[in-house]
Protein backbone atom coordinates (compact mmCIF):
# COMPACT_ATOMS: atom_id res chain seq x y z
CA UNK A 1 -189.66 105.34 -32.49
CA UNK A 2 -186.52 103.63 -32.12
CA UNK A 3 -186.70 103.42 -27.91
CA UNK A 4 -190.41 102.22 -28.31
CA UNK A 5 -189.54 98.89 -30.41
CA UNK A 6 -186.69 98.56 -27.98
CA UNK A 7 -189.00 98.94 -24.86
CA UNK A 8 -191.50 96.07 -26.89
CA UNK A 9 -188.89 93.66 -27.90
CA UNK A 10 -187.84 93.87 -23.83
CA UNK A 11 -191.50 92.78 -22.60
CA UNK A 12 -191.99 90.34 -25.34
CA UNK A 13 -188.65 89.14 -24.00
CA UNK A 14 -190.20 89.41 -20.06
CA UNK A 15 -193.49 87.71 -21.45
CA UNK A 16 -194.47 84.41 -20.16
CA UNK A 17 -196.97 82.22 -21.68
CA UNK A 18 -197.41 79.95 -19.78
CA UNK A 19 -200.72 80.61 -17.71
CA UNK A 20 -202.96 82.18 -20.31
CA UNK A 21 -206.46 83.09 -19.85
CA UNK A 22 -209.40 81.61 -22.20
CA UNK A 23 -210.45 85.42 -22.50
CA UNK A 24 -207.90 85.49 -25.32
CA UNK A 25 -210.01 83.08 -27.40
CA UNK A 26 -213.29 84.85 -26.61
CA UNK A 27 -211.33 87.83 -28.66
CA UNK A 28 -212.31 87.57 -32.45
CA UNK A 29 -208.58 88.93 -33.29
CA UNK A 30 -209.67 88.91 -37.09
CA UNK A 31 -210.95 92.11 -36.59
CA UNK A 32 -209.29 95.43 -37.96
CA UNK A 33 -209.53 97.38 -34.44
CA UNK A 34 -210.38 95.54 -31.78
CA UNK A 35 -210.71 97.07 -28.09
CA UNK A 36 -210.51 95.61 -24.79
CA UNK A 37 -211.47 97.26 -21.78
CA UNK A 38 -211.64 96.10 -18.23
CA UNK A 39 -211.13 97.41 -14.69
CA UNK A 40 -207.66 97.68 -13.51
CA UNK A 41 -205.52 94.60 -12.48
CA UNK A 42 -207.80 92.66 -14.16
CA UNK A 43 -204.82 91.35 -16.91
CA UNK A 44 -205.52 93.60 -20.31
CA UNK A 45 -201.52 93.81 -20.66
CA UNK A 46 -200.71 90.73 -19.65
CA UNK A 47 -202.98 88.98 -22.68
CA UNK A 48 -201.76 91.26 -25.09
CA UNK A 49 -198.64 90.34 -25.11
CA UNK A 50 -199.46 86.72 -24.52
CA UNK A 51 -201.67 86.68 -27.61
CA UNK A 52 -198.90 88.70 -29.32
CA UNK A 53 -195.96 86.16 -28.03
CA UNK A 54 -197.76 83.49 -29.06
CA UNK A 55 -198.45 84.57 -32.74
CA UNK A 56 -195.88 86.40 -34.12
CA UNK A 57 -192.30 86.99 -33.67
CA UNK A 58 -190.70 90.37 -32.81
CA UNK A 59 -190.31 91.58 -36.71
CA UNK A 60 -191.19 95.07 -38.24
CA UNK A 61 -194.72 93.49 -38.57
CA UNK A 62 -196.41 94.25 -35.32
CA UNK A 63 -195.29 97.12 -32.90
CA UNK A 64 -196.56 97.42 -28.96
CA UNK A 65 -196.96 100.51 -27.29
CA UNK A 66 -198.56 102.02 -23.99
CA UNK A 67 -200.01 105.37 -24.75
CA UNK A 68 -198.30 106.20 -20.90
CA UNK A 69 -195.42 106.92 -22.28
CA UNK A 70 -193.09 109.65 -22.79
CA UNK A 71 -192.59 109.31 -26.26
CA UNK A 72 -196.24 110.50 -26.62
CA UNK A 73 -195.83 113.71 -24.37
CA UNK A 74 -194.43 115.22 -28.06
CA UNK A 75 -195.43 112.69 -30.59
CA UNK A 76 -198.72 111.95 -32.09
CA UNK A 77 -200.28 108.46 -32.53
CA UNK A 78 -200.97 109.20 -36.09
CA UNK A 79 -197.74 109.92 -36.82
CA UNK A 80 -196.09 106.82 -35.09
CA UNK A 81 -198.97 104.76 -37.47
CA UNK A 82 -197.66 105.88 -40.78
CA UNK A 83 -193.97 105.67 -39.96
CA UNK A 84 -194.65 101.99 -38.49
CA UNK A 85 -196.93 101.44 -41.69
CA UNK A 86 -194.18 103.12 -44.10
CA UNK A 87 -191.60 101.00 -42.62
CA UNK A 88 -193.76 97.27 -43.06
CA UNK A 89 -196.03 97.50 -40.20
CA UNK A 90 -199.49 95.80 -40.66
CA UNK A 91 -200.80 95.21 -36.41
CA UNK A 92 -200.28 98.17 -34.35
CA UNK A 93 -201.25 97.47 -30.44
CA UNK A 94 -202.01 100.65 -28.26
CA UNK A 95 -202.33 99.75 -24.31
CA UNK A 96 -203.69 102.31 -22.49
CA UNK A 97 -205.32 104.44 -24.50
CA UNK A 98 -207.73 106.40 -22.05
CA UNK A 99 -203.62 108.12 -21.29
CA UNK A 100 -203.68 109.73 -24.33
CA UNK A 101 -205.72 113.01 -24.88
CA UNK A 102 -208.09 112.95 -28.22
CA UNK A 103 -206.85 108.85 -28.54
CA UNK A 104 -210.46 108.36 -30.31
CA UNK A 105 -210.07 111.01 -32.93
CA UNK A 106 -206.41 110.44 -34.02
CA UNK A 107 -207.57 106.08 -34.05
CA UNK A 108 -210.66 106.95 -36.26
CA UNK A 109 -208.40 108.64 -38.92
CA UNK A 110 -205.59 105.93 -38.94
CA UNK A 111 -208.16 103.75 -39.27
CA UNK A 112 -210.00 105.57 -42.47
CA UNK A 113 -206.45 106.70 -43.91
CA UNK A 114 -204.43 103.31 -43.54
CA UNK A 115 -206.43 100.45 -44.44
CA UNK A 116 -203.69 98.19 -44.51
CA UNK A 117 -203.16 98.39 -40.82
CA UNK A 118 -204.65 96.72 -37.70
CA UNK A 119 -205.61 98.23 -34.09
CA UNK A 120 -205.98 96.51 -31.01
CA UNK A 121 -205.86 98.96 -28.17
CA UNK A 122 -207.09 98.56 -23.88
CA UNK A 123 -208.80 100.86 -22.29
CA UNK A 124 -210.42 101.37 -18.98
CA UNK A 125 -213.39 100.21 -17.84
CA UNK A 126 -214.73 104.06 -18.14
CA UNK A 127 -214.52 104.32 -21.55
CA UNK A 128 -217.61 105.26 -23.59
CA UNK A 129 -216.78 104.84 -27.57
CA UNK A 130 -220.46 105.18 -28.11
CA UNK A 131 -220.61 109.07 -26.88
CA UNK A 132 -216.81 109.21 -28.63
CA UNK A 133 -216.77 112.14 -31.19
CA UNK A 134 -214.68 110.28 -33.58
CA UNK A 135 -217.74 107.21 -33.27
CA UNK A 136 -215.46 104.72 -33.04
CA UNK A 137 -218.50 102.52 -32.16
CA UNK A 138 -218.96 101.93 -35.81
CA UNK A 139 -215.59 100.88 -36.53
CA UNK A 140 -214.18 99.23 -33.11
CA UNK A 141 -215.10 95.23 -32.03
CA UNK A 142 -215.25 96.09 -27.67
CA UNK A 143 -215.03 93.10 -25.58
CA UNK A 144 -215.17 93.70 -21.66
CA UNK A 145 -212.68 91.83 -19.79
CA UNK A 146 -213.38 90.44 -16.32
CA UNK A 147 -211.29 89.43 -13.21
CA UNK A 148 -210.27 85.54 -13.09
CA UNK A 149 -213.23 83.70 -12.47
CA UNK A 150 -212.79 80.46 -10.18
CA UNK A 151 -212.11 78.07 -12.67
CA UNK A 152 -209.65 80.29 -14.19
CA UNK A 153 -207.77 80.32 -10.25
CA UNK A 154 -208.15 76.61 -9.90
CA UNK A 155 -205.76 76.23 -13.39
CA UNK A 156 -203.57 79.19 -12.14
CA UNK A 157 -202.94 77.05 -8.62
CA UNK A 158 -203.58 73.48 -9.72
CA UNK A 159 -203.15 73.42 -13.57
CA UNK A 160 -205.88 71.49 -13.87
CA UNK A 161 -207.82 72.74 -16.78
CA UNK A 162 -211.95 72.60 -16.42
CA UNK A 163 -214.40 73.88 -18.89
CA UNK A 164 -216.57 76.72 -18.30
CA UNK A 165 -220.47 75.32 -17.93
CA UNK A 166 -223.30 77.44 -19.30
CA UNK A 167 -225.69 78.32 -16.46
CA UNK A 168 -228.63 75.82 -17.59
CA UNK A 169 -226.03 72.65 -17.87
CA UNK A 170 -224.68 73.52 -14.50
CA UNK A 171 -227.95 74.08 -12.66
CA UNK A 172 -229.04 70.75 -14.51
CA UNK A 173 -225.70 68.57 -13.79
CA UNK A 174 -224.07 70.39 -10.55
CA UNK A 175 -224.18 66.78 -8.93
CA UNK A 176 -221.75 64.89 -11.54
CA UNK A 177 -219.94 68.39 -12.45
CA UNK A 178 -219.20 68.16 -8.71
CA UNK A 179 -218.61 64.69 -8.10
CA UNK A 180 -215.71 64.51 -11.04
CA UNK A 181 -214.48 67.68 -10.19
CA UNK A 182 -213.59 67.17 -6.37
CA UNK A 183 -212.01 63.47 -7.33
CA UNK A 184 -209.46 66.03 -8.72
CA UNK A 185 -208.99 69.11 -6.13
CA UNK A 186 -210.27 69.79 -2.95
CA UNK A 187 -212.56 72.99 -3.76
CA UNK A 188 -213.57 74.37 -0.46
CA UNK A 189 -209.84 75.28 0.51
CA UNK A 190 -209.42 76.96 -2.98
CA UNK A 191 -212.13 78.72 -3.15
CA UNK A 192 -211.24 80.65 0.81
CA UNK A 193 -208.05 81.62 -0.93
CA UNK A 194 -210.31 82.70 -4.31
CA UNK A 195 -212.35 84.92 -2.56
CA UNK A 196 -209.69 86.34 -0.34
CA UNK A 197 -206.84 87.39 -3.57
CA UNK A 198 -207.80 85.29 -6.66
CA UNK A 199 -209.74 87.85 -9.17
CA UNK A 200 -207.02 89.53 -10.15
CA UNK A 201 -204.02 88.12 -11.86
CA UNK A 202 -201.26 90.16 -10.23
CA UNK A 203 -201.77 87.66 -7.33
CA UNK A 204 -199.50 85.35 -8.54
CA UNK A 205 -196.28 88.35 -8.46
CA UNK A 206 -196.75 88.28 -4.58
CA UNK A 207 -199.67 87.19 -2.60
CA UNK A 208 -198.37 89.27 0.80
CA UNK A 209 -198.41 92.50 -1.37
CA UNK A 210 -201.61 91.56 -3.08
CA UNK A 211 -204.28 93.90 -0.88
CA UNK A 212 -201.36 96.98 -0.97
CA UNK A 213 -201.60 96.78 -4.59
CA UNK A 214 -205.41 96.30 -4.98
CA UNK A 215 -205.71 99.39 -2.52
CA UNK A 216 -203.26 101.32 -4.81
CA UNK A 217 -205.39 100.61 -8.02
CA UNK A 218 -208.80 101.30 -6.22
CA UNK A 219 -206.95 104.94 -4.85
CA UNK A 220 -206.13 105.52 -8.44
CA UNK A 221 -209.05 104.44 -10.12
CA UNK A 222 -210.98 107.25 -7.54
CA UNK A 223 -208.25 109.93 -7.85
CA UNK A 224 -207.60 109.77 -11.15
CA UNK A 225 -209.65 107.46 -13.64
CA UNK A 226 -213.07 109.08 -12.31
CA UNK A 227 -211.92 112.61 -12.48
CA UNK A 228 -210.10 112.42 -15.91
CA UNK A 229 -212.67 110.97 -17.62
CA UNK A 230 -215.91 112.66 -16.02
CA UNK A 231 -214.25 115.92 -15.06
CA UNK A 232 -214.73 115.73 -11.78
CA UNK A 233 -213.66 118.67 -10.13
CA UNK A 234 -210.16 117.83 -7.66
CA UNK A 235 -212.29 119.31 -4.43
CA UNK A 236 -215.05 116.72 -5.23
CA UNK A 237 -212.73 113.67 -4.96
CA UNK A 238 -212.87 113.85 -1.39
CA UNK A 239 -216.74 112.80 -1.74
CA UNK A 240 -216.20 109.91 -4.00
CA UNK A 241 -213.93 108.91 -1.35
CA UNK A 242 -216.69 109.16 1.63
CA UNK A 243 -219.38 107.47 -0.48
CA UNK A 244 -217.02 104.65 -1.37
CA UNK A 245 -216.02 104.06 2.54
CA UNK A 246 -220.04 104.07 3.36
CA UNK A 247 -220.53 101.56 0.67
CA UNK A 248 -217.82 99.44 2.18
CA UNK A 249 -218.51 99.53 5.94
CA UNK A 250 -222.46 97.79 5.23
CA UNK A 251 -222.15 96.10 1.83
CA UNK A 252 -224.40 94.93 0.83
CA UNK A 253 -225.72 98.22 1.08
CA UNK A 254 -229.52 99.42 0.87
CA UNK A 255 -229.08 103.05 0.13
CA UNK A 256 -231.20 105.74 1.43
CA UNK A 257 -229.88 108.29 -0.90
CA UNK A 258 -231.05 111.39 0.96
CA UNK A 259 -229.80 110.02 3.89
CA UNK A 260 -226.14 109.42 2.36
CA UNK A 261 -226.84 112.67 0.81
CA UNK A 262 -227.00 114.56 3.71
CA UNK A 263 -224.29 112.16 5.71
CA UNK A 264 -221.43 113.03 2.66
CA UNK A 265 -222.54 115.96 1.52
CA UNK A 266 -223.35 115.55 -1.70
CA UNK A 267 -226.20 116.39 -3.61
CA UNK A 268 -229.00 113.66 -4.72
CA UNK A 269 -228.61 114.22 -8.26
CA UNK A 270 -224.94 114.44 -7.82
CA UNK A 271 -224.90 110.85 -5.19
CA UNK A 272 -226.14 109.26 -8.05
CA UNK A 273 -224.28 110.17 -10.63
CA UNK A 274 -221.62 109.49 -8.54
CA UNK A 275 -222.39 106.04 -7.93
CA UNK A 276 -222.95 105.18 -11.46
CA UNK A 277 -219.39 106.17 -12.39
CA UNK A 278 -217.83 103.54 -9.22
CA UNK A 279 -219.78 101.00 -11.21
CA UNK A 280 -218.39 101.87 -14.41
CA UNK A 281 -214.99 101.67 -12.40
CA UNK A 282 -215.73 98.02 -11.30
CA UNK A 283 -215.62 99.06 -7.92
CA UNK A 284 -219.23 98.66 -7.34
CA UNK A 285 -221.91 96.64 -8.05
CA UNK A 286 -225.78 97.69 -8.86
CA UNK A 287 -228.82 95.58 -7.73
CA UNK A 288 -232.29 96.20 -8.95
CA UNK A 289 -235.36 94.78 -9.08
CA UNK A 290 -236.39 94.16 -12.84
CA UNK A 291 -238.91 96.93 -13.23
CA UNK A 292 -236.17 99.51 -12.36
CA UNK A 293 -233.40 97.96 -14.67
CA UNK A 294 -233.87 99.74 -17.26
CA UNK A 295 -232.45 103.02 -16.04
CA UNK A 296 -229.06 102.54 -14.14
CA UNK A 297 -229.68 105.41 -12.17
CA UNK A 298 -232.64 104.75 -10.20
CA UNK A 299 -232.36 103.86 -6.92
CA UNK A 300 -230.89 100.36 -6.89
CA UNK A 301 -232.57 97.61 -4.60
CA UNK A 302 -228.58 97.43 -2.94
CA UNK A 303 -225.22 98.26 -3.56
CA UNK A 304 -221.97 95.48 -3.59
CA UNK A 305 -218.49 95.63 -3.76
CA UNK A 306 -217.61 94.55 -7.15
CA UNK A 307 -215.84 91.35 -5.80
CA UNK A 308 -214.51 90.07 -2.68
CA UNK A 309 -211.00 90.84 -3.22
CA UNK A 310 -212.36 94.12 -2.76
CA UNK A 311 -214.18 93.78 0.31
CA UNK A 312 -211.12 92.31 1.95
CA UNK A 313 -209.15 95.22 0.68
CA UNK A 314 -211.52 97.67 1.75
CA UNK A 315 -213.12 96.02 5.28
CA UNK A 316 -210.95 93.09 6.24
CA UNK A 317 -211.71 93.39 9.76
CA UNK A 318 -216.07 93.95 9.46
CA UNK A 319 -216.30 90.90 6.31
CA UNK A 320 -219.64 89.56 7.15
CA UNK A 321 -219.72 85.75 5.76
CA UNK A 322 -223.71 86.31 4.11
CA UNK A 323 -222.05 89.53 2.52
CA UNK A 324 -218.98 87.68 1.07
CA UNK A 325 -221.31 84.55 -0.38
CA UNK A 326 -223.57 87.37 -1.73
CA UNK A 327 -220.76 88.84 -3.66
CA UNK A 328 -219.47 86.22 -4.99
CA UNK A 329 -222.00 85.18 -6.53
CA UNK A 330 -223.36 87.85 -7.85
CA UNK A 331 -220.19 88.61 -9.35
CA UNK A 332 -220.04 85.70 -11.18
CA UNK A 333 -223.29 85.62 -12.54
CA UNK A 334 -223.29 88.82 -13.97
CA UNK A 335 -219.87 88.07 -16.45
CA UNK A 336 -222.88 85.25 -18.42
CA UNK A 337 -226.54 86.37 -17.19
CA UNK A 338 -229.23 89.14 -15.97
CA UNK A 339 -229.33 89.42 -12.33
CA UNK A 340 -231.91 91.21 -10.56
CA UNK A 341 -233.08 91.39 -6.96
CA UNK A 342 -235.71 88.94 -5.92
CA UNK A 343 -238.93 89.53 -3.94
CA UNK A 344 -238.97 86.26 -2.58
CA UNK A 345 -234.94 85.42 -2.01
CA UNK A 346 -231.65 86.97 -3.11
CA UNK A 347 -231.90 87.15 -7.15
CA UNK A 348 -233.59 86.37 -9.76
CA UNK A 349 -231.45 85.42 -12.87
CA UNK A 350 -232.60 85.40 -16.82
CA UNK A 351 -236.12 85.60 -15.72
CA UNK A 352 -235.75 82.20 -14.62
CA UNK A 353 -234.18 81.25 -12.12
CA UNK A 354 -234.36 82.05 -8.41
CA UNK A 355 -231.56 81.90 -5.88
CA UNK A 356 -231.07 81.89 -1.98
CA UNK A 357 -227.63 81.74 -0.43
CA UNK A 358 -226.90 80.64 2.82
CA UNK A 359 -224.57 78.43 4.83
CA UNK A 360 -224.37 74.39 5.26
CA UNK A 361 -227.53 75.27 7.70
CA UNK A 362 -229.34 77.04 5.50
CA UNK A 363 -232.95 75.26 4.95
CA UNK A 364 -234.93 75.83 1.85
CA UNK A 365 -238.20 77.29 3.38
CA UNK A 366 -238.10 80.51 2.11
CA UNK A 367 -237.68 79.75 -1.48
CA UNK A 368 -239.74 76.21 -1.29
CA UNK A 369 -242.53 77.19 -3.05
CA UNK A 370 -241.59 79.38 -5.73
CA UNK A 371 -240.52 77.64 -9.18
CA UNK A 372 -237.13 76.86 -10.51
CA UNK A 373 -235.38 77.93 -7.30
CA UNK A 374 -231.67 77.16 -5.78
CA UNK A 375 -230.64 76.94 -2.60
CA UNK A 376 -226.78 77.74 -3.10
CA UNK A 377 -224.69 76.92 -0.33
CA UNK A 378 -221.18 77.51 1.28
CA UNK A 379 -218.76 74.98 2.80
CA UNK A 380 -220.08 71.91 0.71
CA UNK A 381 -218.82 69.71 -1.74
CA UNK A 382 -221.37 68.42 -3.49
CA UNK A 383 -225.16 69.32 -3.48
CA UNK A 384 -228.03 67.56 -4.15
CA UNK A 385 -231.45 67.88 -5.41
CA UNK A 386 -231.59 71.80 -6.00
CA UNK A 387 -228.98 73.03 -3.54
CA UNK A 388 -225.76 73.40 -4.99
CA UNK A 389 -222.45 74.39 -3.84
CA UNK A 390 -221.19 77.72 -4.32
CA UNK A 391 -217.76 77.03 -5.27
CA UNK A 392 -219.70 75.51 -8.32
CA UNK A 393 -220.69 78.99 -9.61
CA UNK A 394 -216.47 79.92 -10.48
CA UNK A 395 -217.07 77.49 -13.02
CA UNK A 396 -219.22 79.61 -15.67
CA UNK A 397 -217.03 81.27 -17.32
């Protein structure tokens, strides 16, 4: 135990605090176990030691520990929890978790046997607590963590600090959002580098490595993540791997399953399933129309990349602009709102609101007669009327 509060009282040491996501106030850290799960890269680490840096100092109170370790190749969580607790402990904070075999079990008894003690563990994006034996979905707070939206990358680059709009007060105001906004930074520049390396945090170690990396995590997330926690068999990864380089080549992507059936191999039932654990991943994105919502795996109107760092990871060469607006967007909306696929333009958000994305050129024709529509646009500054700027959209959360 002794090399694991070294190994903590190192990273607190390494631990800059500096440029903080808001994420880490959306976190009700009150609670008695909290979990946070997110796709990799997206900063889980990284803001829990912030929000432990920032709060405590490195005393027998609190103790940090990834579950990767090989301290926990012999040694049992549960056993770590009642030395730390015997020895003054009250905040224990597990990273990793989804390393550690039967992590839900051993957590739901140190939480019923030591009431006096805290949990705040990360996970991956896979995890399910509500099929977890232990049912830790009766005693764990879950918060899902995204990649940096575009607000968050304009503080990173500028340190200019904007608040996130609610979708109704930005739709409403986009003209004097805008206006103030651009009086401060120059937005369309940004926002090309945004799309291009700017959801995930790790940008800011090295920008050149950036794409090597994000490749790297999606490898691993296919290779490993899916497999361990679906039991995939090792012979199958080969087709996760196929379906994922269709997806990329035509996003977005309006899948004939059979046809991708037949072209990968795979079997229908099988395809789908597969698909639904790449969107678990945060690799993927689903699309449907509202009617076929309700079950995730029916057919979905199309298929994304989850955000454009990934499509510039995964087809730098074939990026189609339309594609890459699409993306965005939808990306963004999804963190605050319901998005479905429109009949009449590109999506259809809260059962409200219509959208249409397009370049400066782009005319509002097709979406001029249906009610509360947008005509969001790329390359502009400012909008008027009920076109707005894309860019804009970074700001919601």
């Amino acid at each position: 135990m002794e090399k694991l509060v070294q190994r903590f009282y190192e990273k607190y040491a390494q631990t800059k605090t500096d440029n903080v996501r808001d994420f880490i106030h959306t976190v009700d850290w009150d609670n008695r176990m909290i979990g946070i799960k997110g796709p990799r890269g997206v900063g889980k680490t990284t803001l829990l030691m912030q929000y432990i840096k920032k709060n405590f100092l490195p005393d027998n109170k609190i103790l940090y520990v990834s579950l990767d370790n090989f301290y926990f190749a012999e040694n049992r969580i549960y056993d770590l929890a009642d030395n730390f607790r015997k020895k003054g402990g009250e905040i224990l904070v597990m990273d990793e978790v989804h390393r550690y075999k039967g992590w839900a079990i051993e957590m739901k008894n140190i939480y019923d046997d030591f009431a006096g003690l805290k949990l705040i563990f990360t996970g991956s994006s896979l995890l399910h607590l509500q099929h977890a034996r232990a049912d830790l979905s009766r005693r764990a707070v879950m918060y899902d963590m995204p990649g940096l939206s575009f607000r968050e990358f304009v503080f990173f680059e500028t340190g200019l600090r904007f608040p996130a709009f609610n979708l109704d007060s930005l739709l409403t105001d986009h003209i004097k959002i805008a206006v103030e906004m651009i009086g401060k930074f120059k937005p369309v520049h940004l926002f090309s580098n945004y799309l291009q390396y700017g959801y995930y945090p790790y940008y800011l170690e090295n920008i050149n490595s950036f794409h090597q990396k994000l490749l790297e995590a999606i490898h691993l997330v296919v290779e490993v993540d899916i497999p361990q926690f679906e039991m995939i068999q090792t012979s199958h990864i080969v087709y996760l791997k196929k379906l994922l380089q269709i997806i990329a080549s035509s996003v977005p992507f309006k899948p004939n399953l059979s046809a991708v059936s037949q072209r990968t191999g795979i079997s229908l039932n099988t395809l789908k399933t597969y698909l639904n654990y790449l969107e678990k991943a945060g690799i993927i994105s689903f699309l449907h129309f509202k009617a076929k919502a309700m079950n995730s795996l029916n057919k979905p109107e199309k298929l994304y990349l989850d955000n454009t760092n990934i499509m510039y990871s995964l087809s730098e060469m074939n990026i189609n602009t339309g594609s890459l607006r699409e993306t965005f967007l939808l990306n963004q909306l999804k963190q605050v709102s319901t998005v479905y696929a429109s009949e009449q333009a590109d999506f259809y958000v809260n059962d409200k609101y219509t959208f249409e994305v397009g370049g400066e050129s782009k005319t509002r024709k097709q979406i001029k007669d249906v009610s509360h529509s947008f005509m969001v646009k790329d390359n502009v500054e400012v909008g008027y009327e009920n076109v707005i700027p894309l860019w804009l959209f970074g700001f919601l959360y």
